[in-house]
PDB file of N, CA and C in Angstrom:
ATOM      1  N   UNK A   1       3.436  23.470  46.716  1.00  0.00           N
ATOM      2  CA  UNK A   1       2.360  24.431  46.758  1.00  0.00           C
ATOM      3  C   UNK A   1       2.099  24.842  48.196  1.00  0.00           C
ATOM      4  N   UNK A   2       2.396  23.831  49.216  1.00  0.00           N
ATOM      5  CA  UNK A   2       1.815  24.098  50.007  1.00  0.00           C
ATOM      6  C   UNK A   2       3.251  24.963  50.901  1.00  0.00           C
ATOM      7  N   UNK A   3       3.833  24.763  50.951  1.00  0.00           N
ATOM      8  CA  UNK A   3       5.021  25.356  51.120  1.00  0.00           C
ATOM      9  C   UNK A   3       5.334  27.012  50.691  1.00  0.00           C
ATOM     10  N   UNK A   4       5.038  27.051  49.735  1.00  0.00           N
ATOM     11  CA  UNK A   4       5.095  28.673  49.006  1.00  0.00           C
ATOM     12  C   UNK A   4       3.262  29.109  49.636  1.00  0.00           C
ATOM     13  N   UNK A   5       2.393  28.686  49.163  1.00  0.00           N
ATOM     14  CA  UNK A   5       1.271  29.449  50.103  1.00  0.00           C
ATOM     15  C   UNK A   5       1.856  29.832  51.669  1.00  0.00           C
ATOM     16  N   UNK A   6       2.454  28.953  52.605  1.00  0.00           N
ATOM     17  CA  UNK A   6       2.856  29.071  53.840  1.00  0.00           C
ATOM     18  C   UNK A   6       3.920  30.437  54.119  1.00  0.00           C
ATOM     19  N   UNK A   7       4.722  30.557  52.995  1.00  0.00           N
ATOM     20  CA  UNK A   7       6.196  31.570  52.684  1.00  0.00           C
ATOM     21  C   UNK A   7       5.161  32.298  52.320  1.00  0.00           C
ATOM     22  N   UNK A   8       3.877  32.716  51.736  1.00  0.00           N
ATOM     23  CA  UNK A   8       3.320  33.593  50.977  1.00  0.00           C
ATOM     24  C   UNK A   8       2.153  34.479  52.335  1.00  0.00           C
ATOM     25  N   UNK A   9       1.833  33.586  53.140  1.00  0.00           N
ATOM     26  CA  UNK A   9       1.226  33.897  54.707  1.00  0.00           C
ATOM     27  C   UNK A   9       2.043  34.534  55.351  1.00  0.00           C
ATOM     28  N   UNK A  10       3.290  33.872  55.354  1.00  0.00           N
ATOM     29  CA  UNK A  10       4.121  34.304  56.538  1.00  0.00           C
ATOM     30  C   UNK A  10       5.098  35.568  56.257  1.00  0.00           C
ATOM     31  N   UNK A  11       5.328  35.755  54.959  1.00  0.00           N
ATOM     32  CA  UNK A  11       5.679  36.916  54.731  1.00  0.00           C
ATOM     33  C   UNK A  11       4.624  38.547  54.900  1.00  0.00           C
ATOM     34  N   UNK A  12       3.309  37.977  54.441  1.00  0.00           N
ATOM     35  CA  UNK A  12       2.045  38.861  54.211  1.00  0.00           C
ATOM     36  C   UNK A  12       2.159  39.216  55.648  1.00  0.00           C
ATOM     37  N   UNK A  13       2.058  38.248  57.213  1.00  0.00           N
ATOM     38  CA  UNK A  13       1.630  38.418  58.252  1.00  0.00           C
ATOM     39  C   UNK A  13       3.304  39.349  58.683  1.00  0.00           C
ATOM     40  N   UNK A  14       4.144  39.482  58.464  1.00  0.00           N
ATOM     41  CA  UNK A  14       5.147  40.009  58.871  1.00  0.00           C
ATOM     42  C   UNK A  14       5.408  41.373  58.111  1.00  0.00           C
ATOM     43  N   UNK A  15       4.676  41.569  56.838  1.00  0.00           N
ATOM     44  CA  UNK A  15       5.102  42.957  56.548  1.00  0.00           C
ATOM     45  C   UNK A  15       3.557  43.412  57.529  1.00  0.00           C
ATOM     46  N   UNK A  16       2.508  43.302  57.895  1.00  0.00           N
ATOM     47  CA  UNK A  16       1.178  43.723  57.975  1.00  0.00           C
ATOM     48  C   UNK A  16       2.265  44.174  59.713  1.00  0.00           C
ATOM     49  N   UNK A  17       2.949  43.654  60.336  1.00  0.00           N
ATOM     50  CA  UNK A  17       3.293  43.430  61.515  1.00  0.00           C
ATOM     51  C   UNK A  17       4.279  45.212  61.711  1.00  0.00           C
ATOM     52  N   UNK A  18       5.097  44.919  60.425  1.00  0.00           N
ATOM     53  CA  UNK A  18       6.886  45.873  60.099  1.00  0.00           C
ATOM     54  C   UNK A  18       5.503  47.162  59.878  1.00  0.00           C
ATOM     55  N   UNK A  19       5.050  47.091  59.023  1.00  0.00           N
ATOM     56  CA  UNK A  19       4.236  48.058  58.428  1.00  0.00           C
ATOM     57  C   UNK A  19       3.186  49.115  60.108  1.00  0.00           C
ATOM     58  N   UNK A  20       2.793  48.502  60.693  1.00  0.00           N
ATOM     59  CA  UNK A  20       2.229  48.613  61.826  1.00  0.00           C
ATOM     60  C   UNK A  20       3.159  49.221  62.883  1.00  0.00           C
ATOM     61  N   UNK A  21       4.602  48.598  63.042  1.00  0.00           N
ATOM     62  CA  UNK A  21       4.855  49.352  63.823  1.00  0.00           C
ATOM     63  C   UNK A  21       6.084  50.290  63.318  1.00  0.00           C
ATOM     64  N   UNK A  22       6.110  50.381  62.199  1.00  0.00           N
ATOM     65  CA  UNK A  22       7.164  51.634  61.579  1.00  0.00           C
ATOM     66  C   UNK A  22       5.897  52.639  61.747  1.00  0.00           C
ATOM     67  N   UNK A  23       4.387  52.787  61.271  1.00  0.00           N
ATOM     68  CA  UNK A  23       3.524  54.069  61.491  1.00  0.00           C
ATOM     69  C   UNK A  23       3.159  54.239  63.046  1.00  0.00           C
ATOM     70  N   UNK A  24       3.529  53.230  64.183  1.00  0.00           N
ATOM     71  CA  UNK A  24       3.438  53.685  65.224  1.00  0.00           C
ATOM     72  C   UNK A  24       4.546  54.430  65.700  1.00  0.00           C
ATOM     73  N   UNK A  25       6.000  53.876  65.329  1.00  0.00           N
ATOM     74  CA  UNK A  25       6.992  54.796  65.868  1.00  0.00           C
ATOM     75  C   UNK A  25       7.037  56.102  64.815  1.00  0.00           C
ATOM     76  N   UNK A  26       6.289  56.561  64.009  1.00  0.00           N
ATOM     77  CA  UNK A  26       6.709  57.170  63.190  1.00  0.00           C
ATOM     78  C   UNK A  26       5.598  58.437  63.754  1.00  0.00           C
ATOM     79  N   UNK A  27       4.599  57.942  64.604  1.00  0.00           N
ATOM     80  CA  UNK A  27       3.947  59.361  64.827  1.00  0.00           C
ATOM     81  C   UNK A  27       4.392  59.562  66.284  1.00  0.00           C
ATOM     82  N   UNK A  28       5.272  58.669  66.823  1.00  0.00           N
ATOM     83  CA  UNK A  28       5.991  58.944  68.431  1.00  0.00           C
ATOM     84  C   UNK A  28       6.851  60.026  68.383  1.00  0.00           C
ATOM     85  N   UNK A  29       7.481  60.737  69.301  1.00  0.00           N
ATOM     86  CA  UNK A  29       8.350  61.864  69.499  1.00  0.00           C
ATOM     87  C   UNK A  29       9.325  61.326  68.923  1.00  0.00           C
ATOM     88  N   UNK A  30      10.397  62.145  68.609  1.00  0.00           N
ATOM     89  CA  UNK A  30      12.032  61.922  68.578  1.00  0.00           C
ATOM     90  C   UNK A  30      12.477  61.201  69.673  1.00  0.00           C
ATOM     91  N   UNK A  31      13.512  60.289  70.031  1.00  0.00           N
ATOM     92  CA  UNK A  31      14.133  60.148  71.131  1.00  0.00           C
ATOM     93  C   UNK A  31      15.361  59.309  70.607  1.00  0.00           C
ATOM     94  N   UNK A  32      16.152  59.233  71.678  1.00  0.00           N
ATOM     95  CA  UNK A  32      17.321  58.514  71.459  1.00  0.00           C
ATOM     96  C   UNK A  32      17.436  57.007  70.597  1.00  0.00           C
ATOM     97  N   UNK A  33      16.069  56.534  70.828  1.00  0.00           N
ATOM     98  CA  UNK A  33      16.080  55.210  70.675  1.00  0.00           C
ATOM     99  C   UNK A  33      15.257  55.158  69.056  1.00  0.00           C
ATOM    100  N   UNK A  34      15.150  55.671  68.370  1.00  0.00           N
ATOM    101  CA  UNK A  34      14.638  56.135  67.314  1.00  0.00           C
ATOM    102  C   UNK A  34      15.408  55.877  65.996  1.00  0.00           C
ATOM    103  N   UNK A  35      14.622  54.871  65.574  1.00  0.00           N
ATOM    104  CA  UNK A  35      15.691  54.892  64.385  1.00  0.00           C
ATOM    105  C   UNK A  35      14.894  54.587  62.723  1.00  0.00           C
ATOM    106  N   UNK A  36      13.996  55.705  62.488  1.00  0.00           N
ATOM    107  CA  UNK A  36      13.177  55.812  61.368  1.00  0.00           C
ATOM    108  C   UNK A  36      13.267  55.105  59.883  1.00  0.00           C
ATOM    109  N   UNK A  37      14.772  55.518  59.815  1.00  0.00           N
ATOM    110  CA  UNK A  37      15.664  55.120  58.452  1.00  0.00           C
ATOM    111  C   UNK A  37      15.613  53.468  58.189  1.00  0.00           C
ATOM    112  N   UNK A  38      16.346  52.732  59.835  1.00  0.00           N
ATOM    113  CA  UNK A  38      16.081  51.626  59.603  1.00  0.00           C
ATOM    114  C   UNK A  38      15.157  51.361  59.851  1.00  0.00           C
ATOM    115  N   UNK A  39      13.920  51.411  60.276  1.00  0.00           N
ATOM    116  CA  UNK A  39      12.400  51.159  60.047  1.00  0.00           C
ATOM    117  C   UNK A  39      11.790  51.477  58.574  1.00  0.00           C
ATOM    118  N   UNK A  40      11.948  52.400  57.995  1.00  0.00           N
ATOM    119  CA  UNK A  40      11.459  52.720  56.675  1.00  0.00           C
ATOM    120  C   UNK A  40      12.253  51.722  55.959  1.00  0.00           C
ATOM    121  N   UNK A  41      13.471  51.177  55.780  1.00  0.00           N
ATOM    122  CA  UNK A  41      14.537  50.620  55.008  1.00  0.00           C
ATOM    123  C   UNK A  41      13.554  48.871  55.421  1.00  0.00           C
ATOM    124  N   UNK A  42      13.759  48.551  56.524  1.00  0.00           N
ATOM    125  CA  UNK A  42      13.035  47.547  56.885  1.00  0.00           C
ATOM    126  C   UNK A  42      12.020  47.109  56.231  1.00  0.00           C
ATOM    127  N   UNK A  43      10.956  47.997  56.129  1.00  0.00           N
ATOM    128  CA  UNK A  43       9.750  48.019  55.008  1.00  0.00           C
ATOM    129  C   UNK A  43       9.663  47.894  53.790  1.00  0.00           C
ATOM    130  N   UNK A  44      10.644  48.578  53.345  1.00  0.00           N
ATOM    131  CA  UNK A  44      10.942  48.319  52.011  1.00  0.00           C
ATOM    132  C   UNK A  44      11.476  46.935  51.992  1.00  0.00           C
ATOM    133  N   UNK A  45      12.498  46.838  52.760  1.00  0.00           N
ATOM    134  CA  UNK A  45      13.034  45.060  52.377  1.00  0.00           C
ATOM    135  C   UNK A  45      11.647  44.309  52.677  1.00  0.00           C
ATOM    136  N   UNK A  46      11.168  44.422  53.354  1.00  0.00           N
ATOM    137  CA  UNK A  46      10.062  42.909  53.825  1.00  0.00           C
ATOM    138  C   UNK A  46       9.078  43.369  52.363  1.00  0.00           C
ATOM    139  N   UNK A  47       8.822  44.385  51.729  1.00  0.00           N
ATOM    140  CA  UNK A  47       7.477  44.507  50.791  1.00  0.00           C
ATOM    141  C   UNK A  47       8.699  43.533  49.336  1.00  0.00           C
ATOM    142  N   UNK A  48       9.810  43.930  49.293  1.00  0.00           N
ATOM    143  CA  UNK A  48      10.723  43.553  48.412  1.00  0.00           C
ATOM    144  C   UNK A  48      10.411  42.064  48.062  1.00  0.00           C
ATOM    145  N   UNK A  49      10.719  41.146  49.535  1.00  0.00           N
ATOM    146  CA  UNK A  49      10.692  40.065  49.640  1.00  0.00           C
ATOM    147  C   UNK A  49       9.256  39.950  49.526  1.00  0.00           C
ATOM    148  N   UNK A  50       8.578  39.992  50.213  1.00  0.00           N
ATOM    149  CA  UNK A  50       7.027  39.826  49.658  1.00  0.00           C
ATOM    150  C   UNK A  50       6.966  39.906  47.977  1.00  0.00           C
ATOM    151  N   UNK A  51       7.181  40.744  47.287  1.00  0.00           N
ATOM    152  CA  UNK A  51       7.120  40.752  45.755  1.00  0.00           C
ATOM    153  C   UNK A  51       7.426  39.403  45.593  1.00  0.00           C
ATOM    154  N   UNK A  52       8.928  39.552  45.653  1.00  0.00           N
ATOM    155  CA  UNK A  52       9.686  38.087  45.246  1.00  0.00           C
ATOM    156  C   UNK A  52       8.861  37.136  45.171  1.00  0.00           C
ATOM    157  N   UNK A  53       8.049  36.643  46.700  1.00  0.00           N
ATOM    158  CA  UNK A  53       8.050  35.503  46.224  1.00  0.00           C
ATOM    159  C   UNK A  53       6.742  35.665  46.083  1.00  0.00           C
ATOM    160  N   UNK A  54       5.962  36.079  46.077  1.00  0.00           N
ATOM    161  CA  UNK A  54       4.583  36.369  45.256  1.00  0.00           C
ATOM    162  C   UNK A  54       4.921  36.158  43.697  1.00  0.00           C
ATOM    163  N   UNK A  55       5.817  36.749  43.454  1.00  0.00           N
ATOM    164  CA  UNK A  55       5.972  36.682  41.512  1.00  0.00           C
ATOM    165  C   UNK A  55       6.490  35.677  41.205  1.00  0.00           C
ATOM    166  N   UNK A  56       7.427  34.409  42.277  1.00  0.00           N
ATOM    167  CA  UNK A  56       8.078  33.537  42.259  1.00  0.00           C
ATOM    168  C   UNK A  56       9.642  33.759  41.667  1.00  0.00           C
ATOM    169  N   UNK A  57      10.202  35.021  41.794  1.00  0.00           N
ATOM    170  CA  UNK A  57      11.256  35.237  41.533  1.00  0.00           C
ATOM    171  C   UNK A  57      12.314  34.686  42.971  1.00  0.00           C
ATOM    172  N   UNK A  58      11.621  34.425  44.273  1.00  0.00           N
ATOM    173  CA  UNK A  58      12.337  33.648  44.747  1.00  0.00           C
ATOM    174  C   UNK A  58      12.236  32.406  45.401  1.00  0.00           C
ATOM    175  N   UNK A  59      12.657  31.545  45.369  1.00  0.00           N
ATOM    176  CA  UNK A  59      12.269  29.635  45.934  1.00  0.00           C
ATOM    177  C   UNK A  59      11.922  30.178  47.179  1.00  0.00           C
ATOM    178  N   UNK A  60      10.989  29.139  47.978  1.00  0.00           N
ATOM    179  CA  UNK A  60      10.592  29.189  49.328  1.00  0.00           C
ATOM    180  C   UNK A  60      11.764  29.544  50.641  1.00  0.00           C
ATOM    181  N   UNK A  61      12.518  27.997  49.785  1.00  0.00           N
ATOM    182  CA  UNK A  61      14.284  28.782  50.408  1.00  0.00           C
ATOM    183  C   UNK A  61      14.514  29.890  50.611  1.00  0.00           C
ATOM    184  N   UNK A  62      14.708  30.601  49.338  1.00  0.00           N
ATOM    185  CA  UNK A  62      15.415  32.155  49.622  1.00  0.00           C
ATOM    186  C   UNK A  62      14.730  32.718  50.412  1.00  0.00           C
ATOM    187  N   UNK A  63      12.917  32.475  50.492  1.00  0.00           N
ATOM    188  CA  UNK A  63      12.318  33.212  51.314  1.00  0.00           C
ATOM    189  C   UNK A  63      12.434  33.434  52.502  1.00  0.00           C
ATOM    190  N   UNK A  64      12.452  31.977  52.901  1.00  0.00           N
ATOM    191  CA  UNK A  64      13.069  31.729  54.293  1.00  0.00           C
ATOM    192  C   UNK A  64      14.180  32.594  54.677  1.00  0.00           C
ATOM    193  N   UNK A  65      15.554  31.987  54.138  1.00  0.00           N
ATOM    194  CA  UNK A  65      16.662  32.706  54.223  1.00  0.00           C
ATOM    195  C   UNK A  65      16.944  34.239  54.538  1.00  0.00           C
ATOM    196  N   UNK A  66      16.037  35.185  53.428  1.00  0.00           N
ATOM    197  CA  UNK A  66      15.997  36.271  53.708  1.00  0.00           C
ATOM    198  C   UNK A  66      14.801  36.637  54.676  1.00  0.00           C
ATOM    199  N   UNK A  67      14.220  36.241  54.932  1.00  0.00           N
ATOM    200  CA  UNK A  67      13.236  36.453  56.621  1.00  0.00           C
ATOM    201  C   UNK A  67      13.993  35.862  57.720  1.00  0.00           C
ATOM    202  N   UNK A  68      15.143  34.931  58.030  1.00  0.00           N
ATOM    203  CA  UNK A  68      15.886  35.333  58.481  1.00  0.00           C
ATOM    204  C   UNK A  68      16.608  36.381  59.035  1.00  0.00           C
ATOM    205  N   UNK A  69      17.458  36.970  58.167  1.00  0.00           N
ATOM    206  CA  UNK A  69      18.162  37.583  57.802  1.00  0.00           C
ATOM    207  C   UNK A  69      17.696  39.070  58.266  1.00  0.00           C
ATOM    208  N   UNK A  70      16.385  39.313  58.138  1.00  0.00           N
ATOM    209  CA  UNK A  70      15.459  40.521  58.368  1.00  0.00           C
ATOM    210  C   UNK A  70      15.272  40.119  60.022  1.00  0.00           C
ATOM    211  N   UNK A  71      15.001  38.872  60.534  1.00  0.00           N
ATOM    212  CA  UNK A  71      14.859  38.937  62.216  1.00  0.00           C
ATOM    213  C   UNK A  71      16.482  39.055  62.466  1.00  0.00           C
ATOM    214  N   UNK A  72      17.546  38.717  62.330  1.00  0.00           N
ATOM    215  CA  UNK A  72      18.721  39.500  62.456  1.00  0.00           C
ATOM    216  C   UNK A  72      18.606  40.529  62.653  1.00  0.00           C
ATOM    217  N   UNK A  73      18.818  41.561  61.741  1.00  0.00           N
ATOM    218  CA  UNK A  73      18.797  42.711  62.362  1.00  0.00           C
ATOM    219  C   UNK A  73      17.704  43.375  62.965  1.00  0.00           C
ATOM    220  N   UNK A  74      16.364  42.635  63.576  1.00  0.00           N
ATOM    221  CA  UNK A  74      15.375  43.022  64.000  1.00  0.00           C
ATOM    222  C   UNK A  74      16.166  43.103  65.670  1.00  0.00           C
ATOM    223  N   UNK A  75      16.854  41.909  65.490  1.00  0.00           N
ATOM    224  CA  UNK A  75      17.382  41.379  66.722  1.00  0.00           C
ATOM    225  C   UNK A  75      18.947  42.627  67.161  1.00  0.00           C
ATOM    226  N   UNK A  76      19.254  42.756  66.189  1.00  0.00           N
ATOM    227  CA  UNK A  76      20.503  43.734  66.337  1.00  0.00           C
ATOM    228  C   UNK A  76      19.770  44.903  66.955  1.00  0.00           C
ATOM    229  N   UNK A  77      18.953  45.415  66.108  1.00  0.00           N
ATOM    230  CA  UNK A  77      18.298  47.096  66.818  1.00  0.00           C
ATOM    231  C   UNK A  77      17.688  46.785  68.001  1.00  0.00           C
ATOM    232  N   UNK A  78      17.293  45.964  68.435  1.00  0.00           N
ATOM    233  CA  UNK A  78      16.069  45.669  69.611  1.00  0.00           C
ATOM    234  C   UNK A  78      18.052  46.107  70.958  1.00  0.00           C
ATOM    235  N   UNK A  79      18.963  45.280  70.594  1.00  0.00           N
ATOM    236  CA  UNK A  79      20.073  45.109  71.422  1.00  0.00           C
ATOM    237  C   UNK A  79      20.691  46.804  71.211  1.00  0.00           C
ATOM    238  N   UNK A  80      20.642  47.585  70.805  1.00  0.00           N
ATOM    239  CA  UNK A  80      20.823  48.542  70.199  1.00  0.00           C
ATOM    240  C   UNK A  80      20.318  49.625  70.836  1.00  0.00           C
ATOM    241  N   UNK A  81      18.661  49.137  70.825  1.00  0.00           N
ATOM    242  CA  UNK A  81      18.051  49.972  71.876  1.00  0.00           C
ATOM    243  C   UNK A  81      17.914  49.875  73.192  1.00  0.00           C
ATOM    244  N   UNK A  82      18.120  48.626  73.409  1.00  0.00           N
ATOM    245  CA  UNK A  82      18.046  47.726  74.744  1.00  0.00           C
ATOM    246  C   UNK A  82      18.761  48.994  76.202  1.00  0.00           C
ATOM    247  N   UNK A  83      19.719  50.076  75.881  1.00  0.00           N
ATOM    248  CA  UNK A  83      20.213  50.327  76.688  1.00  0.00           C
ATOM    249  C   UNK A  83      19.984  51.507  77.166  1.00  0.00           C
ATOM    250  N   UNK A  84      18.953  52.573  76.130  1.00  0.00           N
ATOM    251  CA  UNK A  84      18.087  53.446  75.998  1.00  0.00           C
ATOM    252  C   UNK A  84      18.503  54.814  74.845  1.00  0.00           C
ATOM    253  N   UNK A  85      19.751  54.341  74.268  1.00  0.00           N
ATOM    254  CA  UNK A  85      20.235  55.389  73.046  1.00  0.00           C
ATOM    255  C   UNK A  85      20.787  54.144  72.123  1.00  0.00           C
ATOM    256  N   UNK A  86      20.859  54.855  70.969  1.00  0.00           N
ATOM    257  CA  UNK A  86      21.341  54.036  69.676  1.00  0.00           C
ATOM    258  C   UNK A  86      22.435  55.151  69.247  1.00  0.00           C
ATOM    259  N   UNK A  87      23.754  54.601  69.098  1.00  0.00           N
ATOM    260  CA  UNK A  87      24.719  55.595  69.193  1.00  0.00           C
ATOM    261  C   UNK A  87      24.929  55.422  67.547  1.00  0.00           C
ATOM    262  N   UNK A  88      25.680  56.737  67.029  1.00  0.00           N
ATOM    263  CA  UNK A  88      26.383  56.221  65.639  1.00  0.00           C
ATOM    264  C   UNK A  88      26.912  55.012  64.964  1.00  0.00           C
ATOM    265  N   UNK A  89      27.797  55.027  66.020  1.00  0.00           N
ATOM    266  CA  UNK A  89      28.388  53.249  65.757  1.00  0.00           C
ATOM    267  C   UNK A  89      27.411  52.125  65.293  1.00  0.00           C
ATOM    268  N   UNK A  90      26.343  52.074  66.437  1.00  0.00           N
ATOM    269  CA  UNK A  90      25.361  51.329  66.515  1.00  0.00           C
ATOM    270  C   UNK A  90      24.425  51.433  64.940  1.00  0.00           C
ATOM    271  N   UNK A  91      23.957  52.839  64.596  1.00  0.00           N
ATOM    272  CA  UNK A  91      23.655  52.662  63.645  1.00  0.00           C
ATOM    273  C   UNK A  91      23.991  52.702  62.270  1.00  0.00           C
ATOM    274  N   UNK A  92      25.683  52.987  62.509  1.00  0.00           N
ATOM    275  CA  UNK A  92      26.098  52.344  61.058  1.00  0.00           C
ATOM    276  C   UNK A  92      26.426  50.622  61.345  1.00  0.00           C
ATOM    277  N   UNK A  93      26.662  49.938  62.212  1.00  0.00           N
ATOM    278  CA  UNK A  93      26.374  49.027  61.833  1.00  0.00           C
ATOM    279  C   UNK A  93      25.092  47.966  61.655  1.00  0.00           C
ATOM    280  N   UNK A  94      23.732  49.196  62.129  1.00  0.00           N
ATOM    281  CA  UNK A  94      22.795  48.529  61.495  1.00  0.00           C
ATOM    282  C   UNK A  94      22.412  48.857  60.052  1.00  0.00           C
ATOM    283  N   UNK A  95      22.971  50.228  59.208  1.00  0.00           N
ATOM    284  CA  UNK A  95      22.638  50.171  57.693  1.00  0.00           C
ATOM    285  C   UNK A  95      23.568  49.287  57.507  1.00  0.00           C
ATOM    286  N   UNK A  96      24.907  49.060  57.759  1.00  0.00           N
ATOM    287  CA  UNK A  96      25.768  48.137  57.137  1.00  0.00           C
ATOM    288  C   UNK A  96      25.012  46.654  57.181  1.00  0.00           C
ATOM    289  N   UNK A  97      24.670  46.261  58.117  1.00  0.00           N
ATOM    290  CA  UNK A  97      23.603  44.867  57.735  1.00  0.00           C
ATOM    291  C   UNK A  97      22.841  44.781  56.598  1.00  0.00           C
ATOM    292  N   UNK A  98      21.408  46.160  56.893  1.00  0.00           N
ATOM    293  CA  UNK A  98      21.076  46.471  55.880  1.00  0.00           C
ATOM    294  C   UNK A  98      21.136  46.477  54.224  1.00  0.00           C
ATOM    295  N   UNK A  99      22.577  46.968  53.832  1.00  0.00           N
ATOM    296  CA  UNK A  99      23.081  47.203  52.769  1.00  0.00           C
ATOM    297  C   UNK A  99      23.231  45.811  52.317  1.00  0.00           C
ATOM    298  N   UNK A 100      23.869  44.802  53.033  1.00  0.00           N
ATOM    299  CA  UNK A 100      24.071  43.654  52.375  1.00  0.00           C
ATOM    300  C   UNK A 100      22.964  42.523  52.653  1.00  0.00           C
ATOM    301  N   UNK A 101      21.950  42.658  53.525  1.00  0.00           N
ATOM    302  CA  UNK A 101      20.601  42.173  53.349  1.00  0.00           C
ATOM    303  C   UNK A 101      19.792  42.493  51.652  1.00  0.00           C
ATOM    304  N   UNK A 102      20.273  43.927  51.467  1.00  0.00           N
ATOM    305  CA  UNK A 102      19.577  44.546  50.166  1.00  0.00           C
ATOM    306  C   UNK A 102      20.271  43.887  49.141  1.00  0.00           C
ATOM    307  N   UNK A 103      21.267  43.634  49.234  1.00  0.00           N
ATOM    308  CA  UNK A 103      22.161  43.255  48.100  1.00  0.00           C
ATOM    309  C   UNK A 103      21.819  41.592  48.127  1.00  0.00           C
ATOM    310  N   UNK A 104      21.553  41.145  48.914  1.00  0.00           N
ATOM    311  CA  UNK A 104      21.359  39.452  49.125  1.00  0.00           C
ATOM    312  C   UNK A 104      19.740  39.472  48.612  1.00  0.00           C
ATOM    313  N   UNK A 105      18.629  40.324  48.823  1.00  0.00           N
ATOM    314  CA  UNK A 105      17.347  40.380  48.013  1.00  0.00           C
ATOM    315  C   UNK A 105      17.908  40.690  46.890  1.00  0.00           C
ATOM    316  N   UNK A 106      18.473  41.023  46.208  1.00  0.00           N
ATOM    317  CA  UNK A 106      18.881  41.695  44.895  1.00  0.00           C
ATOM    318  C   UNK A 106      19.101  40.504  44.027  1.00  0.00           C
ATOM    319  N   UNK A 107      20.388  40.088  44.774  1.00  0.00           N
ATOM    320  CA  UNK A 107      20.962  38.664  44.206  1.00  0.00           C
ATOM    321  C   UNK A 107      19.729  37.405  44.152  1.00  0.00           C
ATOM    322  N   UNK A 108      19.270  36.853  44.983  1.00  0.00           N
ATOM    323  CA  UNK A 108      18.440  36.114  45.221  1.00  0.00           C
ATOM    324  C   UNK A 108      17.010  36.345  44.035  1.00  0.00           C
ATOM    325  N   UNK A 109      16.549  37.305  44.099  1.00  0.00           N
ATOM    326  CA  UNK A 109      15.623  37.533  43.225  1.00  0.00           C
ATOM    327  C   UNK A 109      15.898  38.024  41.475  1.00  0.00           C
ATOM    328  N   UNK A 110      17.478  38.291  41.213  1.00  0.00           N
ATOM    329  CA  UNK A 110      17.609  37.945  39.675  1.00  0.00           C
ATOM    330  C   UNK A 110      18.135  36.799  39.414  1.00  0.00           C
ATOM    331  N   UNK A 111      18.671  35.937  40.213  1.00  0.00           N
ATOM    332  CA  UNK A 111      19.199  34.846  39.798  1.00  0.00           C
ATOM    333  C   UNK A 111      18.385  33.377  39.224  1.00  0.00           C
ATOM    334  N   UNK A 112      18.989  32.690  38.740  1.00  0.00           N
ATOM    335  CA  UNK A 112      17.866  31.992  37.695  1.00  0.00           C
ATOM    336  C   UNK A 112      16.813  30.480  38.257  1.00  0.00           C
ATOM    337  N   UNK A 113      17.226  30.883  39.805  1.00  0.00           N
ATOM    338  CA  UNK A 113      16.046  30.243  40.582  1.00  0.00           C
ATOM    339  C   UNK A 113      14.496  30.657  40.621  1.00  0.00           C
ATOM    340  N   UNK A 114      13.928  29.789  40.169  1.00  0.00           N
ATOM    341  CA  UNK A 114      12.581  30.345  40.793  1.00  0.00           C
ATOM    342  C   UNK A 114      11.174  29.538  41.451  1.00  0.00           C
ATOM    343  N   UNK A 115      10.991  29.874  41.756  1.00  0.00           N
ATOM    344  CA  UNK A 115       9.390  29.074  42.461  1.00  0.00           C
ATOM    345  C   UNK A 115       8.949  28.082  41.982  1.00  0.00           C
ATOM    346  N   UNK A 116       8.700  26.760  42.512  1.00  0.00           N
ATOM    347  CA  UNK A 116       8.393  25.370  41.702  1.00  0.00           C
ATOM    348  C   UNK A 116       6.687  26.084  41.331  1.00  0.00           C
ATOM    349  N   UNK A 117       6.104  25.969  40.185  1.00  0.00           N
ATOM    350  CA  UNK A 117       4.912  26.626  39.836  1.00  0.00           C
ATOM    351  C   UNK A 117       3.906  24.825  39.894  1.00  0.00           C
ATOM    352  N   UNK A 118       3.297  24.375  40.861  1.00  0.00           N
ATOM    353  CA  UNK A 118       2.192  23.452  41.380  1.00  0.00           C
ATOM    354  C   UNK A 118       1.033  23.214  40.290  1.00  0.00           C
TER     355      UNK A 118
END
């Protein structure tokens, strides 16, 4: 119990965080370093995972795992931007993370694990 309340904080405090600063870059200018898609995509994964394990469709584990997985490529774009443009390359291989982050929430949350219920 106390474990999933903690996954259930720490997810809440990290979309309140994604959520905050996707509407700050989102009323900033255009610029090189701009990358909306994976910010909006971002949001959606962290509210995803939030569902999950709110409904207990995923163990504390997976939660973990995939909040991981989400500071990964938090960590990829930050290096991305780090140099003051985000080139094509750069951002297909941040949807390509993406895509299989989505597919790993996908998996994780139909599979026949679920939340020890306390």
């Amino acid at each position: 119990m106390k474990s999933h309340f903690l996954t259930l904080a720490l997810v809440s405090g990290l979309m309140a965080l994604t959520t905050a600063s996707a509407f700050a870059q989102s009323a900033a200018p255009a610029s090189p370093t701009a990358t909306p898609r994976v910010d909006q995509r971002e949001a959606n994964q962290q509210q995803r995972i939030a569902n999950g394990a709110a409904s207990g469709q995923l163990t504390a584990k997976e939660t973990q795992r995939l909040e991981k997985e989400q500071a990964h490529i938090d960590k990829t774009e930050a290096r991305a931007k780090s140099d003051g443009v985000v080139t094509a390359k750069e951002r297909r291989h941040l949807q390509k993370e993406q895509d299989v982050a989505g597919a790993d929430i996908r998996r994780a949350k139909h599979n026949k694990r679920v939340a020890k219920s306390s």
